[in-house]
Protein backbone atom coordinates (compact mmCIF):
# COMPACT_ATOMS: atom_id res chain seq x y z
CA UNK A 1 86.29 107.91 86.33
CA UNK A 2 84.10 104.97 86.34
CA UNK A 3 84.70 101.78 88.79
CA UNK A 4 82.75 98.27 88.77
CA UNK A 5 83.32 95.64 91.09
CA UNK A 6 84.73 92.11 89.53
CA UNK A 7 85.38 89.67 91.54
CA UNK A 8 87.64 90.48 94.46
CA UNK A 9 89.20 93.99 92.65
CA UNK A 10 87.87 96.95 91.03
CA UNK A 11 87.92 97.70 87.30
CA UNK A 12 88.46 101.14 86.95
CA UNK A 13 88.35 102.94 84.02
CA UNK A 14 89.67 106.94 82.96
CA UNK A 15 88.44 108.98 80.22
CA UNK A 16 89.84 112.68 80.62
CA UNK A 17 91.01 115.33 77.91
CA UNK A 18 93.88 117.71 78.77
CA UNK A 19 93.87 120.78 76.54
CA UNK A 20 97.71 121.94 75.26
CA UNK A 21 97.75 125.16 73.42
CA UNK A 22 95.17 124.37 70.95
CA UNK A 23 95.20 121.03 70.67
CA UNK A 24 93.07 118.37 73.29
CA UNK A 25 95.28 115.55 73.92
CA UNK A 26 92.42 112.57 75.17
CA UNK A 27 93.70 109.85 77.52
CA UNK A 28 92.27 107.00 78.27
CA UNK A 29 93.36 104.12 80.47
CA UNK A 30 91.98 101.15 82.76
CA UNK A 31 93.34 99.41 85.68
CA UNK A 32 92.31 97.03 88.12
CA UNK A 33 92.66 97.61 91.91
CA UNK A 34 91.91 96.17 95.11
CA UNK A 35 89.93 98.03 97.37
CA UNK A 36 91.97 100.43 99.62
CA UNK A 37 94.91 100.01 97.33
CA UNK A 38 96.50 103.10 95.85
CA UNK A 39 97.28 103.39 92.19
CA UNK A 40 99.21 106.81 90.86
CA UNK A 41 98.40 107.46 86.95
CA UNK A 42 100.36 109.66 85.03
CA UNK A 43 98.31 111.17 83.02
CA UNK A 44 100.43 114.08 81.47
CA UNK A 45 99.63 113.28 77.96
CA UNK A 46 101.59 114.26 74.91
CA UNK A 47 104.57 116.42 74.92
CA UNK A 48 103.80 120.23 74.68
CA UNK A 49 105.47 122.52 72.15
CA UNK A 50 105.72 126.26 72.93
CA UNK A 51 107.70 128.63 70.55
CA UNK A 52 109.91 126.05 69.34
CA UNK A 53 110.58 124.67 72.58
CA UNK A 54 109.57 121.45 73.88
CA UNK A 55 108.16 121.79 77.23
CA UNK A 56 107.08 118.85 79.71
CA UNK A 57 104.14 119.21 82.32
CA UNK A 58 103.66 116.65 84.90
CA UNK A 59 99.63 115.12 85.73
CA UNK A 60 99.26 112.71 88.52
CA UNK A 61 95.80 111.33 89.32
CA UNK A 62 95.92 109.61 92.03
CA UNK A 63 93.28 106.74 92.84
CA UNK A 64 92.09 105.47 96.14
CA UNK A 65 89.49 103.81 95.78
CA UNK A 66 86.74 101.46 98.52
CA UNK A 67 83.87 99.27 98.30
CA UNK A 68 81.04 100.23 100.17
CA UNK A 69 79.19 97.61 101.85
């Protein structure tokens, strides 16, 4: 997670890899936020397969974050 300051909000930017089986699904999003305001990502990636089935897993990050003064 990376955050700069613009202006009056924060650019915020997530690079993560979440490993299914044997394949790493990458995600990679960017959102602006005020500082103190929430933001909930779902970050749950492709859909899983495991013996034929296809199986769903839920990721939240969840993103607080403040300027320091």
């Amino acid at each position: 997670v990376c955050a700069r300051e613009v202006g009056d909000h924060l650019s915020v930017e997530i690079k993560m890899s979440r490993r299914d089986g044997e394949v790493n699904a990458p995600i990679d999003t960017r959102v602006d936020v005020k500082s103190g305001q929430t933001v909930i990502l779902n970050a749950s990636g492709p859909l899983a397969k495991s013996k034929g089935k296809v199986m769903k897993r839920q990721t939240y990050l969840v993103l607080t974050p403040t300027l320091a003064k």
